[in-house]
PDB file of N, CA and C in Angstrom:
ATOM      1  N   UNK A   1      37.320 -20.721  22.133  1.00  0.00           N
ATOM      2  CA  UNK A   1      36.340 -20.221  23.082  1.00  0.00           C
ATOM      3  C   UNK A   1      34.951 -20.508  22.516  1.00  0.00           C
ATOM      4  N   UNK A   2      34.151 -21.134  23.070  1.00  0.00           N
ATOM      5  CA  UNK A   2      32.785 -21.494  23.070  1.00  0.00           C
ATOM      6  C   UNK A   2      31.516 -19.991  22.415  1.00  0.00           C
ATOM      7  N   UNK A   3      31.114 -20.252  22.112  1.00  0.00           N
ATOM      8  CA  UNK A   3      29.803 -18.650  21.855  1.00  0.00           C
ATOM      9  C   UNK A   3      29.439 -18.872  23.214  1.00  0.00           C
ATOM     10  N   UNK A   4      29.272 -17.914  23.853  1.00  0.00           N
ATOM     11  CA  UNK A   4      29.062 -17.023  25.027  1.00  0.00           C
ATOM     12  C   UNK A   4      27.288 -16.650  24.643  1.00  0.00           C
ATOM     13  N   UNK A   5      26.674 -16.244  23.666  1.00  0.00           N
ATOM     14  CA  UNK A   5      25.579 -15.450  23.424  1.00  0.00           C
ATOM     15  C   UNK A   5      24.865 -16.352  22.089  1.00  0.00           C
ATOM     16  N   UNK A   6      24.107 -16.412  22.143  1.00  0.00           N
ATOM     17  CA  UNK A   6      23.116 -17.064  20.900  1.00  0.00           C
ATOM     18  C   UNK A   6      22.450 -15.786  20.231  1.00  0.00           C
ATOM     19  N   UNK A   7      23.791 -16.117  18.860  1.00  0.00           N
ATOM     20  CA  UNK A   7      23.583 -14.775  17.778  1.00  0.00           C
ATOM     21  C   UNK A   7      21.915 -14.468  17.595  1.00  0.00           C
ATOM     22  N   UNK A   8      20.775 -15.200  17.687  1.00  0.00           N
ATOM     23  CA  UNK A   8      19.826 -15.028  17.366  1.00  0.00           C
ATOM     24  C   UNK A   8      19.098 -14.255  18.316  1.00  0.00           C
ATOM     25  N   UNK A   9      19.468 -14.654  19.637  1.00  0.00           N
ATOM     26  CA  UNK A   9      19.118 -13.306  20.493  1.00  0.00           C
ATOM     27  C   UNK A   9      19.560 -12.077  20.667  1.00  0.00           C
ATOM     28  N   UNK A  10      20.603 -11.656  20.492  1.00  0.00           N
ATOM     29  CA  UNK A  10      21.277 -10.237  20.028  1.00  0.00           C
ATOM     30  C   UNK A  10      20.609  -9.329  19.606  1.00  0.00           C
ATOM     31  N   UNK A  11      20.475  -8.477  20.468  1.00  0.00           N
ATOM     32  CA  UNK A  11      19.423  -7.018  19.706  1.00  0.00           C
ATOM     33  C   UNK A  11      20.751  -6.150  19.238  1.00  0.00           C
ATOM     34  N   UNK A  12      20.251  -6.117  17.720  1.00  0.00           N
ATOM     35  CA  UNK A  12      21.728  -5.454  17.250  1.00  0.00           C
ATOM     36  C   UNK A  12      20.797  -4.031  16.624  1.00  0.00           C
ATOM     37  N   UNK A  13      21.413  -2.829  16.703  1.00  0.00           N
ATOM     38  CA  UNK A  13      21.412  -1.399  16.009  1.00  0.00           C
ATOM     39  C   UNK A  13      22.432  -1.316  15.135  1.00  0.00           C
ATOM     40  N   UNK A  14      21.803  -0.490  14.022  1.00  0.00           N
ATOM     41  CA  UNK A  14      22.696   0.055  13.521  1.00  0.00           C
ATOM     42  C   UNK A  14      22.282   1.381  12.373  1.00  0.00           C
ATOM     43  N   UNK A  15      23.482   2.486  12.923  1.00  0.00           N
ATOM     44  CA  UNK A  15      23.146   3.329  12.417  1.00  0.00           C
ATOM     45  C   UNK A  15      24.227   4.142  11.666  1.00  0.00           C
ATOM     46  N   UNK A  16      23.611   4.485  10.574  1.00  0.00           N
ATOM     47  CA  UNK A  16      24.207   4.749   9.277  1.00  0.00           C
ATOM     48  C   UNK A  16      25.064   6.142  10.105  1.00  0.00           C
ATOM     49  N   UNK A  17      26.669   6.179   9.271  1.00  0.00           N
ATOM     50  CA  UNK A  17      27.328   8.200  10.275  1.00  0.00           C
ATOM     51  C   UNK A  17      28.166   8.293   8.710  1.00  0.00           C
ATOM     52  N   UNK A  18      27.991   8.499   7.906  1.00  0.00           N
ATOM     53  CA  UNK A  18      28.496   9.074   6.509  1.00  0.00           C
ATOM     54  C   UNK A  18      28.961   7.571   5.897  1.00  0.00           C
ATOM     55  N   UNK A  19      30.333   7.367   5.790  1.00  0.00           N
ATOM     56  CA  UNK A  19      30.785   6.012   5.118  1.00  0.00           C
ATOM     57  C   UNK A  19      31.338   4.980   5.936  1.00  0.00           C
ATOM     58  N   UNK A  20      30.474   5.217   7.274  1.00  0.00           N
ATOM     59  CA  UNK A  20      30.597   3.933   8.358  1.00  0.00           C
ATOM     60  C   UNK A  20      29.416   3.898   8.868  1.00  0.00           C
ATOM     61  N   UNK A  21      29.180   2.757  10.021  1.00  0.00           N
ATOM     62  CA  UNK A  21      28.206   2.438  10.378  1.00  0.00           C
ATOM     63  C   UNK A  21      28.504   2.096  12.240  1.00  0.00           C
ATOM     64  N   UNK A  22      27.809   2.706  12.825  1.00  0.00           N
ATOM     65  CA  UNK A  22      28.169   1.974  13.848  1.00  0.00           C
ATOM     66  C   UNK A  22      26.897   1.055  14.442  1.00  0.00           C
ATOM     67  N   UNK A  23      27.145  -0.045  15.134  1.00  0.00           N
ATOM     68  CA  UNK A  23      26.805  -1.270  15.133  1.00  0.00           C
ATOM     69  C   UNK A  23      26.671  -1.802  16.676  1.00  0.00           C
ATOM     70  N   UNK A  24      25.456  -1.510  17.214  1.00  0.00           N
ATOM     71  CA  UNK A  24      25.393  -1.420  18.943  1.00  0.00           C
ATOM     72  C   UNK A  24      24.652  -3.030  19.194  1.00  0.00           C
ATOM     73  N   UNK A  25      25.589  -3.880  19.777  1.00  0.00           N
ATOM     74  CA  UNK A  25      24.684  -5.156  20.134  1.00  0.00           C
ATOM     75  C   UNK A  25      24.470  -5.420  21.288  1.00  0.00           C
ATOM     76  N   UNK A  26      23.602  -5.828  21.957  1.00  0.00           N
ATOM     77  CA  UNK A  26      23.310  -5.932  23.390  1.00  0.00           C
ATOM     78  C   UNK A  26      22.807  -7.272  23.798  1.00  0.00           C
ATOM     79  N   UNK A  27      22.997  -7.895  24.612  1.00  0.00           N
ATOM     80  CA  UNK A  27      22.977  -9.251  25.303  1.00  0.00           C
ATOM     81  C   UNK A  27      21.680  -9.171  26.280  1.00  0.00           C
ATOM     82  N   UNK A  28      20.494  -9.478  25.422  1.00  0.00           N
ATOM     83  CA  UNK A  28      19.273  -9.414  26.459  1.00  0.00           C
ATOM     84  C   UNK A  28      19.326  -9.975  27.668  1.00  0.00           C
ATOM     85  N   UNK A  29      20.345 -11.191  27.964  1.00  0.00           N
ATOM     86  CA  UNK A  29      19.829 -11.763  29.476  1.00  0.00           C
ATOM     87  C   UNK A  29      20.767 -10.802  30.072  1.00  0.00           C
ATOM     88  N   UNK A  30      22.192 -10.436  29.971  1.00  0.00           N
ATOM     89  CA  UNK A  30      22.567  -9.174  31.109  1.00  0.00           C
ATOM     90  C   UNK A  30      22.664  -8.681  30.423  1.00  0.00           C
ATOM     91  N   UNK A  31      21.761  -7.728  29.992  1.00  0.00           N
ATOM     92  CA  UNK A  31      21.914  -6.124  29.468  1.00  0.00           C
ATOM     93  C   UNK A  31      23.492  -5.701  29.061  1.00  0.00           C
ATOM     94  N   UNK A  32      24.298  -6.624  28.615  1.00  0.00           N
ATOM     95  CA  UNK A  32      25.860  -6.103  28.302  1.00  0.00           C
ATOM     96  C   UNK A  32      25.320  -5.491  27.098  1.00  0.00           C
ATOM     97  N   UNK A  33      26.257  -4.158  26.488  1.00  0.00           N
ATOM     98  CA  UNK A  33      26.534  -3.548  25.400  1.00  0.00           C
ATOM     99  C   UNK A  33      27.425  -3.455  24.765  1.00  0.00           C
ATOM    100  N   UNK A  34      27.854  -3.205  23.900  1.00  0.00           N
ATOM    101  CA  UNK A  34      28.886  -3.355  22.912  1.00  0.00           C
ATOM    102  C   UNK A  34      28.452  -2.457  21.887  1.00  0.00           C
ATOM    103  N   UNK A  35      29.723  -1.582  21.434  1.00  0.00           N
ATOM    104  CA  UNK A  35      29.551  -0.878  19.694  1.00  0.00           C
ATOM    105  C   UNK A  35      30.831  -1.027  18.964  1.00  0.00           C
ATOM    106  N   UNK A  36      30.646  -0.717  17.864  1.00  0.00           N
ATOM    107  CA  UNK A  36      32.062  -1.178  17.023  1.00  0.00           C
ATOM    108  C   UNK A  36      31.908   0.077  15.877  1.00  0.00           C
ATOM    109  N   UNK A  37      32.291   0.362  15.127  1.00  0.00           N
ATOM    110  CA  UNK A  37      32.285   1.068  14.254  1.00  0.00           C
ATOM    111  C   UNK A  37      33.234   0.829  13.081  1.00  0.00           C
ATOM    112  N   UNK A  38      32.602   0.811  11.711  1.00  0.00           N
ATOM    113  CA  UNK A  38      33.006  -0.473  11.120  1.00  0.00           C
ATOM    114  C   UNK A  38      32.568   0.884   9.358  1.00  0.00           C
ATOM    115  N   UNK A  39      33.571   0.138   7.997  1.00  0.00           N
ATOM    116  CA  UNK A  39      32.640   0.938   7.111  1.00  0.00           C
ATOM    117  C   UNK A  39      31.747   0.473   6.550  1.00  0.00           C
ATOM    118  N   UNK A  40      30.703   0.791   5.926  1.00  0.00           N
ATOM    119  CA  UNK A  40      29.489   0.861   5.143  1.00  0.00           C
ATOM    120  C   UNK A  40      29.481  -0.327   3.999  1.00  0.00           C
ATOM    121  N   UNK A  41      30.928  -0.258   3.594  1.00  0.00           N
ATOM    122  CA  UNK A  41      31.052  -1.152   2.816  1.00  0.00           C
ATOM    123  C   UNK A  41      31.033  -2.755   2.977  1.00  0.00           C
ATOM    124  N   UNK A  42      31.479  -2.767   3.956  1.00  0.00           N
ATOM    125  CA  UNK A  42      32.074  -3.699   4.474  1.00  0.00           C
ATOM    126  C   UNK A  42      30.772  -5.332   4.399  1.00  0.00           C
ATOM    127  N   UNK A  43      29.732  -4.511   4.830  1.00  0.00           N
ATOM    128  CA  UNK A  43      28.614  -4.984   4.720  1.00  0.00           C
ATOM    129  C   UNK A  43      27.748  -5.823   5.985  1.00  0.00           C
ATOM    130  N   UNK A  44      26.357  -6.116   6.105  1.00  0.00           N
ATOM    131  CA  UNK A  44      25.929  -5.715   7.344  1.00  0.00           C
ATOM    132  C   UNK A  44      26.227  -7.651   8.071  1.00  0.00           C
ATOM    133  N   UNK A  45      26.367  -8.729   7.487  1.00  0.00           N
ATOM    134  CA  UNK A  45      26.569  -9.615   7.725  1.00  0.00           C
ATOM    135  C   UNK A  45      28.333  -9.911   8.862  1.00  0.00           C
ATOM    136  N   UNK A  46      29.291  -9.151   7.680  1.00  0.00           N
ATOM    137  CA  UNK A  46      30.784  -8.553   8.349  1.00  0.00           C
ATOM    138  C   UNK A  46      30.482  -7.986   9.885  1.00  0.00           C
ATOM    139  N   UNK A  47      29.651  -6.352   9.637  1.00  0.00           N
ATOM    140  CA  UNK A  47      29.512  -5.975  10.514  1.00  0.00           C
ATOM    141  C   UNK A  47      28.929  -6.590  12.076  1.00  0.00           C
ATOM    142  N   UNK A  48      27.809  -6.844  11.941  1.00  0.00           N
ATOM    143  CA  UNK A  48      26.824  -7.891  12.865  1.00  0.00           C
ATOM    144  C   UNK A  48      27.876  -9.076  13.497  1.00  0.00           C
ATOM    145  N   UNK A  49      28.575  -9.859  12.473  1.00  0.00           N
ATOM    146  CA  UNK A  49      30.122 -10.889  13.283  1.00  0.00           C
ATOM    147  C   UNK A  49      30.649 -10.042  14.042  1.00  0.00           C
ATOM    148  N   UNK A  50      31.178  -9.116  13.695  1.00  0.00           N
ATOM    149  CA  UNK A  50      32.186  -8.406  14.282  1.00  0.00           C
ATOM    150  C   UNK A  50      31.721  -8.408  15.743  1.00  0.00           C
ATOM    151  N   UNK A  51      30.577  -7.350  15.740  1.00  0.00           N
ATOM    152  CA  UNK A  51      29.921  -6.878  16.971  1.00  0.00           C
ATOM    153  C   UNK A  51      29.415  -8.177  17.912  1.00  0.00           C
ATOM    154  N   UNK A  52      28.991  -9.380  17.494  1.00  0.00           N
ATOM    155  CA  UNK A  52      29.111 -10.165  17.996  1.00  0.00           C
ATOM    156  C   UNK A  52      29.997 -10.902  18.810  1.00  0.00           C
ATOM    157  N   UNK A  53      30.861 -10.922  18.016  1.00  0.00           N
ATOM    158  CA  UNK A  53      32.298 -11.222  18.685  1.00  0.00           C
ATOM    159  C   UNK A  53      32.720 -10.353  19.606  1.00  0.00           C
ATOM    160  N   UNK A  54      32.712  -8.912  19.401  1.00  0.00           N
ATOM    161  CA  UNK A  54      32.960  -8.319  20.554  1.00  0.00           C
ATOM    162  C   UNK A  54      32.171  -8.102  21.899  1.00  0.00           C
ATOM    163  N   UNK A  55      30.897  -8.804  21.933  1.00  0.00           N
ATOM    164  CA  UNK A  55      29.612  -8.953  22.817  1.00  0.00           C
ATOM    165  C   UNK A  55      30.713 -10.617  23.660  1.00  0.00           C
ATOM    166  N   UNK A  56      30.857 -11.601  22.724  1.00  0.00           N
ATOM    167  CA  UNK A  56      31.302 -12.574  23.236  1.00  0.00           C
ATOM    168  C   UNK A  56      32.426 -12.306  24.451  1.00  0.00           C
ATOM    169  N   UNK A  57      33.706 -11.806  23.755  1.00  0.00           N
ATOM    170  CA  UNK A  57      34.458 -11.324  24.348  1.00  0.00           C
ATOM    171  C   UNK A  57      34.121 -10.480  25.789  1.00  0.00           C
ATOM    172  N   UNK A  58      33.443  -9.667  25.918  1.00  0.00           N
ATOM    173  CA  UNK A  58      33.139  -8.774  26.845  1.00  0.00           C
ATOM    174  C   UNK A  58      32.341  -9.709  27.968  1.00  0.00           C
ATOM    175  N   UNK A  59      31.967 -10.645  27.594  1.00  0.00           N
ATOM    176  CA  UNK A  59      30.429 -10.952  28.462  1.00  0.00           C
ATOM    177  C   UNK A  59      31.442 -12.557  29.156  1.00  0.00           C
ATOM    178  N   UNK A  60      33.024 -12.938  28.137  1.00  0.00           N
ATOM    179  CA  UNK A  60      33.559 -13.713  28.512  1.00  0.00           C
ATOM    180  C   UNK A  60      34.434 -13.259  29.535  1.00  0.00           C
ATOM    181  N   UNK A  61      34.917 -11.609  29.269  1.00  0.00           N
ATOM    182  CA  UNK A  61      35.919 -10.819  29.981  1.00  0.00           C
ATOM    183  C   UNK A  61      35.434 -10.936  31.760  1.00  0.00           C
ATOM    184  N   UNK A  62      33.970 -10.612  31.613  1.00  0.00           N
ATOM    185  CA  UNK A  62      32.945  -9.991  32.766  1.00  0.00           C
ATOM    186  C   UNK A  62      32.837 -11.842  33.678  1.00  0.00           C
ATOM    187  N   UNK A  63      32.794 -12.576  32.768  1.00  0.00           N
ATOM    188  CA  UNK A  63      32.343 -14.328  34.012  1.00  0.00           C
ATOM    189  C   UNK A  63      34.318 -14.037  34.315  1.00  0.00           C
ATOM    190  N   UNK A  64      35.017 -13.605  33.827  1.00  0.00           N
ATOM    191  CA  UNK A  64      36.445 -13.933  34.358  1.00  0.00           C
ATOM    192  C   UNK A  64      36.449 -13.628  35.906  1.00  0.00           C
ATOM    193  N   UNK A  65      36.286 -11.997  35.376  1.00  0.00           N
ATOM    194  CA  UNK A  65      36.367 -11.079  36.610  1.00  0.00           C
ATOM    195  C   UNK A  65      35.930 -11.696  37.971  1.00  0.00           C
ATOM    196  N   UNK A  66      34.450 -12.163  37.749  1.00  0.00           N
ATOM    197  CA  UNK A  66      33.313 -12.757  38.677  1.00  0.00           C
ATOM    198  C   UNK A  66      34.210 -13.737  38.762  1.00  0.00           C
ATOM    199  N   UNK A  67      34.869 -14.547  38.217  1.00  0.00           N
ATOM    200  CA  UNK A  67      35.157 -15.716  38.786  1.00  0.00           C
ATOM    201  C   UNK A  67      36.705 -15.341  39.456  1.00  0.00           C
ATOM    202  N   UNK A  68      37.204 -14.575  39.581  1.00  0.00           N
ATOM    203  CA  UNK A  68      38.553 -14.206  40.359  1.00  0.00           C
ATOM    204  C   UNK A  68      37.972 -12.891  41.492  1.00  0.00           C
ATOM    205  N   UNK A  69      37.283 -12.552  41.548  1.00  0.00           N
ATOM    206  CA  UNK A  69      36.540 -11.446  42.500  1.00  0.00           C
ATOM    207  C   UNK A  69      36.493 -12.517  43.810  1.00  0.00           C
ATOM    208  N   UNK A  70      37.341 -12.160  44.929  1.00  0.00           N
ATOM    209  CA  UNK A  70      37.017 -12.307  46.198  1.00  0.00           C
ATOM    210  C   UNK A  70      36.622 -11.295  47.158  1.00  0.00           C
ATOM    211  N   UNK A  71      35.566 -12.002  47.875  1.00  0.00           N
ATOM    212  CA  UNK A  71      35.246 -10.929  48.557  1.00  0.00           C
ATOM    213  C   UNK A  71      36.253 -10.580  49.833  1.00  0.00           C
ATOM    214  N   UNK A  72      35.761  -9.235  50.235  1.00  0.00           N
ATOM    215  CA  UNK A  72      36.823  -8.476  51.629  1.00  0.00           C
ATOM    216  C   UNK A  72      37.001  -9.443  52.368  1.00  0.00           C
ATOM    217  N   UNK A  73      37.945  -9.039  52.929  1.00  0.00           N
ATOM    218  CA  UNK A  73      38.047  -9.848  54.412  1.00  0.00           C
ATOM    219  C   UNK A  73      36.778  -8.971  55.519  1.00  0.00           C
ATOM    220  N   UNK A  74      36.591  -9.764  56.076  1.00  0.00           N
ATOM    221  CA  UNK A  74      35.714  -9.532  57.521  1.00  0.00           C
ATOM    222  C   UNK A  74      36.718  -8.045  58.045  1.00  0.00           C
ATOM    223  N   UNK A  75      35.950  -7.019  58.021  1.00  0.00           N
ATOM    224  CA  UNK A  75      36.195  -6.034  58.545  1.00  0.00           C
ATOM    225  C   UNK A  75      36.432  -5.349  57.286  1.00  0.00           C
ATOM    226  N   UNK A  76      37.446  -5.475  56.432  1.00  0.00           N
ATOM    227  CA  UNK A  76      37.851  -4.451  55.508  1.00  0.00           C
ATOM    228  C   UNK A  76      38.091  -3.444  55.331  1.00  0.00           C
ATOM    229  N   UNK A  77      38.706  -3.123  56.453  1.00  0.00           N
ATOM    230  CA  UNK A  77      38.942  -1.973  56.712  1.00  0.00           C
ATOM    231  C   UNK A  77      40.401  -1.414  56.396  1.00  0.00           C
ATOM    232  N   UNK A  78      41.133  -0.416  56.216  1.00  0.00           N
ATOM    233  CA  UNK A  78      41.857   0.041  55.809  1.00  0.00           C
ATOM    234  C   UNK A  78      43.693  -0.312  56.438  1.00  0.00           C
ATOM    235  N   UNK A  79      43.185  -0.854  57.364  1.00  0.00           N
ATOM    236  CA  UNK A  79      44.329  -2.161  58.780  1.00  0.00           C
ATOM    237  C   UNK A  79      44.755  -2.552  58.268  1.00  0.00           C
ATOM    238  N   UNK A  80      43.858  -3.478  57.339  1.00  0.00           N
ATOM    239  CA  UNK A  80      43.966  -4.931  56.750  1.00  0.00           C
ATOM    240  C   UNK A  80      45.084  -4.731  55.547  1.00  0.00           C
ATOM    241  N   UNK A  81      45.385  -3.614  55.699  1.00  0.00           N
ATOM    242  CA  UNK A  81      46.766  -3.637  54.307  1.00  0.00           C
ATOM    243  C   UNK A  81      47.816  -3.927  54.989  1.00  0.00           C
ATOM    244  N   UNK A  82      49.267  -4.332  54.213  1.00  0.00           N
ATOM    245  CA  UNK A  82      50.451  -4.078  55.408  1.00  0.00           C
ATOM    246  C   UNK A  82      50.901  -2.239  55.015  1.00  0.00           C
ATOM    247  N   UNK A  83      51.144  -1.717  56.107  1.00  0.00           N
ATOM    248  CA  UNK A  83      51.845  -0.441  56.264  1.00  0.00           C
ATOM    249  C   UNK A  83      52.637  -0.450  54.671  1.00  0.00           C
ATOM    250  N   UNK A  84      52.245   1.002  54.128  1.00  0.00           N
ATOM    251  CA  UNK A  84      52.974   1.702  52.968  1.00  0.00           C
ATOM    252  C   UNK A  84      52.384   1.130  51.315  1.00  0.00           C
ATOM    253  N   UNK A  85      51.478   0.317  51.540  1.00  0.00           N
ATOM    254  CA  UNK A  85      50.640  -0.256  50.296  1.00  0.00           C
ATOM    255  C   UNK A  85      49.509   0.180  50.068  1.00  0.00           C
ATOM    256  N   UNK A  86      49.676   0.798  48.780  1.00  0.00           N
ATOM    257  CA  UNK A  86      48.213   1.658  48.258  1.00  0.00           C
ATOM    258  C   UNK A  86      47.308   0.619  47.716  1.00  0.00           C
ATOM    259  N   UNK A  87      46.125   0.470  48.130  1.00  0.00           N
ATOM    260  CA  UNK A  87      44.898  -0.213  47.477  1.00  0.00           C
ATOM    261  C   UNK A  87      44.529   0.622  45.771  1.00  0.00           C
ATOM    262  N   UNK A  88      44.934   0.366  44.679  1.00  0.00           N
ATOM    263  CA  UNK A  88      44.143   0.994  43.390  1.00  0.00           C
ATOM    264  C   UNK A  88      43.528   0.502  43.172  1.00  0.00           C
ATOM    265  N   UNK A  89      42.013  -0.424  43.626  1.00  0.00           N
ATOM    266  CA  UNK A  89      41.123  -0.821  43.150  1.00  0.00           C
ATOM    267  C   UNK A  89      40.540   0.353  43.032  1.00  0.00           C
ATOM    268  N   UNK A  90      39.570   0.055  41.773  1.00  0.00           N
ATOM    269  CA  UNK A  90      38.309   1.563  42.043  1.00  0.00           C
ATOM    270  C   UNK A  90      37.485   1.191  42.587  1.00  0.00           C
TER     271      UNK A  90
END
């Protein structure tokens, strides 16, 4: 899988919680977020990949969706099912 995000734009946080760190990165062109929580030790180069990777992932998860998302049918109304089939979209 390709990088999704150019590590250099990444606004990454991180804030110290006893002998971990958690590690908030965000994707300036769509505002995606991501946190990971990771230990102290581990160190902030480890950490920062990590969270990166999980920014990639998410922002690769999100073009999926968009790209399998069809829209309603014309009307969309509740007809349009066959009899005895529950819609669980949220």
């Amino acid at each position: 899988m390709a990088a999704s995000v150019d590590p250099d734009e990444v606004l990454l946080e991180f804030r110290r919680i006893g002998a971990a760190v958690k590690v908030t990165a965000v994707d300036p062109r769509t505002l995606v977020e991501v946190s990971i929580v990771g230990p102290a030790a581990a160190g902030e180069s480890v950490l920062t990949r990590n969270a990166i990777a999980k920014l990639d992932r998410a922002l690769e998860r999100r073009r999926q969706e968009a790209e399998t998302h069809r829209p309603a049918s014309p009307g969309g109304g509740i007809g349009d099912r066959p009899s005895g089939t529950l819609d669980r979209r949220a």
